[in-house]
N, C-alpha and C. Protein backbone atom coordinates (compact mmCIF):
# COMPACT_ATOMS: atom_id res chain seq x y z
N UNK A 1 34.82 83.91 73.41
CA UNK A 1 35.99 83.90 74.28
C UNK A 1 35.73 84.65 75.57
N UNK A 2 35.13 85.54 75.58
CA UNK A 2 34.44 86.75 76.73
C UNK A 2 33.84 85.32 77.41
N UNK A 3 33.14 85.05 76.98
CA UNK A 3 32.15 83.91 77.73
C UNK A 3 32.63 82.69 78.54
N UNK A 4 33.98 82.24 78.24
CA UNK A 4 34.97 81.59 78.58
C UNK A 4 35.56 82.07 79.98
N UNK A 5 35.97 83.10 79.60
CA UNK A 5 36.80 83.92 80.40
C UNK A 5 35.58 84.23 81.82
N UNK A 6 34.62 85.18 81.67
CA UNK A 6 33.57 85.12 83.07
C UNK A 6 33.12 83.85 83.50
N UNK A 7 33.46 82.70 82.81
CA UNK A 7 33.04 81.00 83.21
C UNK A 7 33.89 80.79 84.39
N UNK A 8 35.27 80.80 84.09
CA UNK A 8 36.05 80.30 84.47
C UNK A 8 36.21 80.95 85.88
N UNK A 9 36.35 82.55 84.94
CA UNK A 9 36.90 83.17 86.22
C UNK A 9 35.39 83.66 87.40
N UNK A 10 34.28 82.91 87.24
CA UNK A 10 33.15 82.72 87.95
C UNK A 10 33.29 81.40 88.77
N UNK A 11 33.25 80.61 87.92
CA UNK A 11 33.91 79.11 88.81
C UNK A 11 34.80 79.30 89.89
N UNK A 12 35.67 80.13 89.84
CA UNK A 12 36.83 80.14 90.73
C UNK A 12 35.45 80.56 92.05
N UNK A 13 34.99 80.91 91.87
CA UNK A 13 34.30 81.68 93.35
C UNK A 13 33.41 80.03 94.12
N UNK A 14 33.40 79.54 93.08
CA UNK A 14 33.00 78.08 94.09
C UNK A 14 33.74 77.09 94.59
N UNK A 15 34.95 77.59 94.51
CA UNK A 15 36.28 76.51 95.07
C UNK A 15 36.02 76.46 96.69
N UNK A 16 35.40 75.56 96.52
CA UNK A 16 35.36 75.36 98.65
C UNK A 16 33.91 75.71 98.79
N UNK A 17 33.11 76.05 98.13
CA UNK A 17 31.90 76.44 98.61
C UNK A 17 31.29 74.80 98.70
N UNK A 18 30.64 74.79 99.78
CA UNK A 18 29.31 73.97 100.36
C UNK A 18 28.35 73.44 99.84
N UNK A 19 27.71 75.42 99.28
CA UNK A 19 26.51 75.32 99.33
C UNK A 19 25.97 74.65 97.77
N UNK A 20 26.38 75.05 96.57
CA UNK A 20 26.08 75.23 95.21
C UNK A 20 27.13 74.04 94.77
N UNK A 21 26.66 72.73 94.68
CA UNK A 21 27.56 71.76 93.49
C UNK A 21 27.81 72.33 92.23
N UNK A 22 28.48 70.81 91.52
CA UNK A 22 28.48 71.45 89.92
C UNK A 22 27.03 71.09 88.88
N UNK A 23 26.44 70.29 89.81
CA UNK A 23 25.19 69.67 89.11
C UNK A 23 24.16 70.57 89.06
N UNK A 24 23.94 71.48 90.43
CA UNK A 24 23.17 72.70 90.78
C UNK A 24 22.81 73.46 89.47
N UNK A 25 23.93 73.77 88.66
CA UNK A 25 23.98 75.17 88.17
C UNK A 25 23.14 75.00 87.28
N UNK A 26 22.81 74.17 86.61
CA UNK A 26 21.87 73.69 85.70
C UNK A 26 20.01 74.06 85.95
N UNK A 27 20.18 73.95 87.57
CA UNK A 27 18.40 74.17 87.94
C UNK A 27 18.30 75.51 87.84
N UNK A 28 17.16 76.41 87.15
CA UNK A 28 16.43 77.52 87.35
C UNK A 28 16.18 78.02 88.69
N UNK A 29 16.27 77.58 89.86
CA UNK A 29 15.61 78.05 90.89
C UNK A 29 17.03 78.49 91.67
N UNK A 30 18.19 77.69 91.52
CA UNK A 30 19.65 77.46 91.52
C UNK A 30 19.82 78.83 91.44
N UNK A 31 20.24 78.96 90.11
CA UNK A 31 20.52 80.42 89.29
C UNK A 31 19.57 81.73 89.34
N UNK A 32 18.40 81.27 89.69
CA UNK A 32 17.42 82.80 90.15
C UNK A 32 17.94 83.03 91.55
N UNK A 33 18.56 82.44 92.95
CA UNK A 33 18.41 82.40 93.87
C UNK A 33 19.76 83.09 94.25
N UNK A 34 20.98 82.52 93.66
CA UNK A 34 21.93 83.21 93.87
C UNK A 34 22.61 83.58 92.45
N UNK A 35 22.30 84.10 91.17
CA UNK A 35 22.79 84.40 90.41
C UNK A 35 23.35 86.10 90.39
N UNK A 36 22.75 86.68 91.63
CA UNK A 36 23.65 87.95 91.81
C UNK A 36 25.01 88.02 93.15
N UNK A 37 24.86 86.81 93.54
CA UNK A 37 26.30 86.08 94.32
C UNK A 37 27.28 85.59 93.70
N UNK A 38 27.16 85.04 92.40
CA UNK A 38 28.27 84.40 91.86
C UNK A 38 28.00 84.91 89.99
N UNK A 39 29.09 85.09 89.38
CA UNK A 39 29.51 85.34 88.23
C UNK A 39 29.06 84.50 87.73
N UNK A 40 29.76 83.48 87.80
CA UNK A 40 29.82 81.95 87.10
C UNK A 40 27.84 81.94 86.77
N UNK A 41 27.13 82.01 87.78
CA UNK A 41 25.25 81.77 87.98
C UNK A 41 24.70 83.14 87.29
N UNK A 42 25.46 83.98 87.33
CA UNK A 42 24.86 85.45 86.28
C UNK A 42 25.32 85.14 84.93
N UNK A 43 26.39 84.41 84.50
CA UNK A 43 26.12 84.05 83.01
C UNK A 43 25.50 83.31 82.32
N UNK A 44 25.08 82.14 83.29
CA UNK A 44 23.76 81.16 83.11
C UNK A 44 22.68 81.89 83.10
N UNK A 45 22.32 82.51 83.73
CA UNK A 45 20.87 83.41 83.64
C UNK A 45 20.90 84.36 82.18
N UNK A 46 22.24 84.75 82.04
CA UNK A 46 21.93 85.37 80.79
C UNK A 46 22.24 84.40 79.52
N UNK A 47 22.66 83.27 79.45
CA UNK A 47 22.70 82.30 78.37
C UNK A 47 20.74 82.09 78.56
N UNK A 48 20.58 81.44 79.75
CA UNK A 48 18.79 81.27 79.62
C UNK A 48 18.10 82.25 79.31
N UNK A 49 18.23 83.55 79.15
CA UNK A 49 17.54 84.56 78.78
C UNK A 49 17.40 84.49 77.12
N UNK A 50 19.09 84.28 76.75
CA UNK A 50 18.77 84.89 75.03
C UNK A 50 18.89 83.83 74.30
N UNK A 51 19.11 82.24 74.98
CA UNK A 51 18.48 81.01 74.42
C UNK A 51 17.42 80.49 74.79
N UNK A 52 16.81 79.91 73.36
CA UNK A 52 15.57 79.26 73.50
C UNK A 52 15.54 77.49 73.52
N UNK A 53 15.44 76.77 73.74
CA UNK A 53 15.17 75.18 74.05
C UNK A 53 15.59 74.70 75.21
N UNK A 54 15.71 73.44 75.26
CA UNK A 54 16.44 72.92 76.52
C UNK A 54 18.05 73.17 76.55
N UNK A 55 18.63 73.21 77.96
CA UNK A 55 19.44 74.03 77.99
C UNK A 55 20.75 72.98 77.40
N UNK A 56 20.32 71.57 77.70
CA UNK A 56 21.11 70.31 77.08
C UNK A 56 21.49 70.87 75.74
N UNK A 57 20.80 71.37 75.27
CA UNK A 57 20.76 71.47 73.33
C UNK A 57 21.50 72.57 73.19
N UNK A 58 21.30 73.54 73.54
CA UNK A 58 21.68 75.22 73.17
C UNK A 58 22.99 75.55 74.04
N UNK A 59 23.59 74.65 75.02
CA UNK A 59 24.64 75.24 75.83
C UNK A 59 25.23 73.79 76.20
N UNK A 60 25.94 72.56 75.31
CA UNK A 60 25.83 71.58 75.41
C UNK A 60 27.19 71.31 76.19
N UNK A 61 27.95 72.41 75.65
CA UNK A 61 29.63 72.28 76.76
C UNK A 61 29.22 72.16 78.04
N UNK A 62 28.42 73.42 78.29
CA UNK A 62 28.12 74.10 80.05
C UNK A 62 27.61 72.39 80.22
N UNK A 63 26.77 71.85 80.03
CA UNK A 63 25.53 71.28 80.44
C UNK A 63 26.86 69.49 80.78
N UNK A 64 27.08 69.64 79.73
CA UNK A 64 28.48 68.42 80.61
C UNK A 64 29.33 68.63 81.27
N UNK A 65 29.42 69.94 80.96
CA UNK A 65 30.32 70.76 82.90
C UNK A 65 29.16 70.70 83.80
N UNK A 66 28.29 70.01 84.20
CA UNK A 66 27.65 70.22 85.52
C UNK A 66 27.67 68.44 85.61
N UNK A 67 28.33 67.61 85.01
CA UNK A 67 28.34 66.23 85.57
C UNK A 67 29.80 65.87 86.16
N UNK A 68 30.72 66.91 86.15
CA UNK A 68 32.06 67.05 86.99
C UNK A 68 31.72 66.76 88.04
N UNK A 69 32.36 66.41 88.93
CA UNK A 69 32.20 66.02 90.16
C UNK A 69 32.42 67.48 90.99
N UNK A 70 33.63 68.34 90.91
CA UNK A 70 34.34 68.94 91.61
C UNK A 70 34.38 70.51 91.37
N UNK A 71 33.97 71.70 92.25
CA UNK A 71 33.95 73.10 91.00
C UNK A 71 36.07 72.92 90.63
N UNK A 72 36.83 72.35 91.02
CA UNK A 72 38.57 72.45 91.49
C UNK A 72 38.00 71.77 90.11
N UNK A 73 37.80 70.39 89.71
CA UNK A 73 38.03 70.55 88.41
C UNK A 73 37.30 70.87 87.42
N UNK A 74 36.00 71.83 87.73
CA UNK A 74 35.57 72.49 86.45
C UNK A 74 36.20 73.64 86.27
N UNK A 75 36.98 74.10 87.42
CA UNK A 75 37.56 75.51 86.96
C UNK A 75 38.58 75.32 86.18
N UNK A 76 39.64 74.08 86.72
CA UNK A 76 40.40 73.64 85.85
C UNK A 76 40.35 73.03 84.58
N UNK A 77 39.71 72.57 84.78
CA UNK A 77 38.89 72.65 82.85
C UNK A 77 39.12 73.65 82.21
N UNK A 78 38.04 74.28 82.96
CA UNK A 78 38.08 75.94 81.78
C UNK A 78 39.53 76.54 81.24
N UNK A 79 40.20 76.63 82.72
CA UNK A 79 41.36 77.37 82.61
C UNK A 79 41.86 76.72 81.54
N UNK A 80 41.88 75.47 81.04
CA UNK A 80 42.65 74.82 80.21
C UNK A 80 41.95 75.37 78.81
N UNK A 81 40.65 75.53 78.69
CA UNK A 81 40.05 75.77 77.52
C UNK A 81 40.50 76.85 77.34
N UNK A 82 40.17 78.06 77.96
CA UNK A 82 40.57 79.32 77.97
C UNK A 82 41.89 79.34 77.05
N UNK A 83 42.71 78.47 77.88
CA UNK A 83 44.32 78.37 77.18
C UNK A 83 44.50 78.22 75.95
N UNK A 84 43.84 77.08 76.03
CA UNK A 84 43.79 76.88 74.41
C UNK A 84 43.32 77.48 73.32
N UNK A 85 41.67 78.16 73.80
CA UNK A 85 41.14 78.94 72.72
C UNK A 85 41.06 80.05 72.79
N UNK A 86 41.47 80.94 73.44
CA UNK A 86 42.07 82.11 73.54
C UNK A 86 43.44 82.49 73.67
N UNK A 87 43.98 82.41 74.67
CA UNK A 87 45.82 82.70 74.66
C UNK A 87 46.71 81.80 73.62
N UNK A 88 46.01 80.90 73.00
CA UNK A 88 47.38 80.07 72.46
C UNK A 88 46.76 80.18 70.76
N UNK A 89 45.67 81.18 70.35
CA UNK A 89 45.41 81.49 69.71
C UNK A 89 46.29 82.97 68.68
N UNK A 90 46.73 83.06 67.84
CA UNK A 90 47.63 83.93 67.27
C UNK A 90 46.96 85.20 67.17
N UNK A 91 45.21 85.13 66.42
CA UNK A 91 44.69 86.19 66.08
C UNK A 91 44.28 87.23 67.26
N UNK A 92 44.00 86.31 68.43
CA UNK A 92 43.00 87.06 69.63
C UNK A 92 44.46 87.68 70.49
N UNK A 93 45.45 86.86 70.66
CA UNK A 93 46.48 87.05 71.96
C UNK A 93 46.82 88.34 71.11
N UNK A 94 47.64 88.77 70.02
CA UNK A 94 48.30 89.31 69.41
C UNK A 94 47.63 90.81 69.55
N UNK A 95 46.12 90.66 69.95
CA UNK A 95 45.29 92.40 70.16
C UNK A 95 45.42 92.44 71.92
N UNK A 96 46.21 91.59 72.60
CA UNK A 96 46.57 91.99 74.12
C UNK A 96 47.41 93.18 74.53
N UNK A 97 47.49 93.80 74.91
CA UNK A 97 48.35 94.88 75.64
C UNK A 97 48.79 94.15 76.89
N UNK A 98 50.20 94.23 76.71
CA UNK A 98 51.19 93.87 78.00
C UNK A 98 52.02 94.98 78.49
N UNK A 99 51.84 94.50 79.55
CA UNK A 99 53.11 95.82 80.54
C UNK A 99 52.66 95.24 81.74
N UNK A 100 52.84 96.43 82.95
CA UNK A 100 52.79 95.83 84.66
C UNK A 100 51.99 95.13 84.96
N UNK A 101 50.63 94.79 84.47
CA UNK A 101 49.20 94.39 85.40
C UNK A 101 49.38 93.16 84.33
N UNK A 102 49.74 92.59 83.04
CA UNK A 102 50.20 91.43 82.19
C UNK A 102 51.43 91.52 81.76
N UNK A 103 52.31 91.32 82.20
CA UNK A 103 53.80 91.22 81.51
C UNK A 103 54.01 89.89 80.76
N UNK A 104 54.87 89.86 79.55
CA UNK A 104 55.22 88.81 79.12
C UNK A 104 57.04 88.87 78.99
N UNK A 105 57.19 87.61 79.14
CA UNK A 105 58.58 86.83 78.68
C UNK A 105 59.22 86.17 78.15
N UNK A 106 59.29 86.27 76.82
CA UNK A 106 59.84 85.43 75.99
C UNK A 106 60.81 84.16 76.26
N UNK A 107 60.28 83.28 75.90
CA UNK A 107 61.57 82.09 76.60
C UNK A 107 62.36 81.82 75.46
């Protein structure tokens, strides 16, 4: 879920960027080059560090998130995953602390 969460909220930093597609993130030279510019490219470097095979095999979500067209909808992706497998989850939400910086509201 940690891993989710720095995805997503790494993606957000390529909304409008130029330079880095979604197909990019996948190349080694990609992620050595600017993986201390963007979040989203420092968790790829550390998925390639402590996995071994092709990256198709061992990280097979990420690896069909780089045939999106758009980072607007890979972030939105995530955000949706996130939603689902974390916040709308009973066991994980329920160890959150809310107050000023997360408030909640019961509807």
């Amino acid at each position: 879920s940690s891993g989710i969460n720095a995805e997503y909220g790494g993606s957000a930093q390529f909304l409008g960027n130029p330079i880095i597609s979604p197909e990019q993130f996948v190349h080694p030279e990609i992620v050595a080059k600017y993986c201390e510019d963007y979040m989203f490219l420092e968790c790829i470097k550390f998925i390639n560090e402590v996995k071994t095979g092709p990256f198709a095999e061992h990280s097979n979500q990420l690896w069909s998130i780089s045939g999106v067209a758009t980072w607007t909808k890979v972030n939105g992706g995530l955000i949706k995953m996130y939603k689902a497998e974390v916040l709308a989850k009973h066991p994980v939400i329920q160890h959150f602390v809310f107050g000023s910086l997360l408030s909640f509201n019961p509807r």
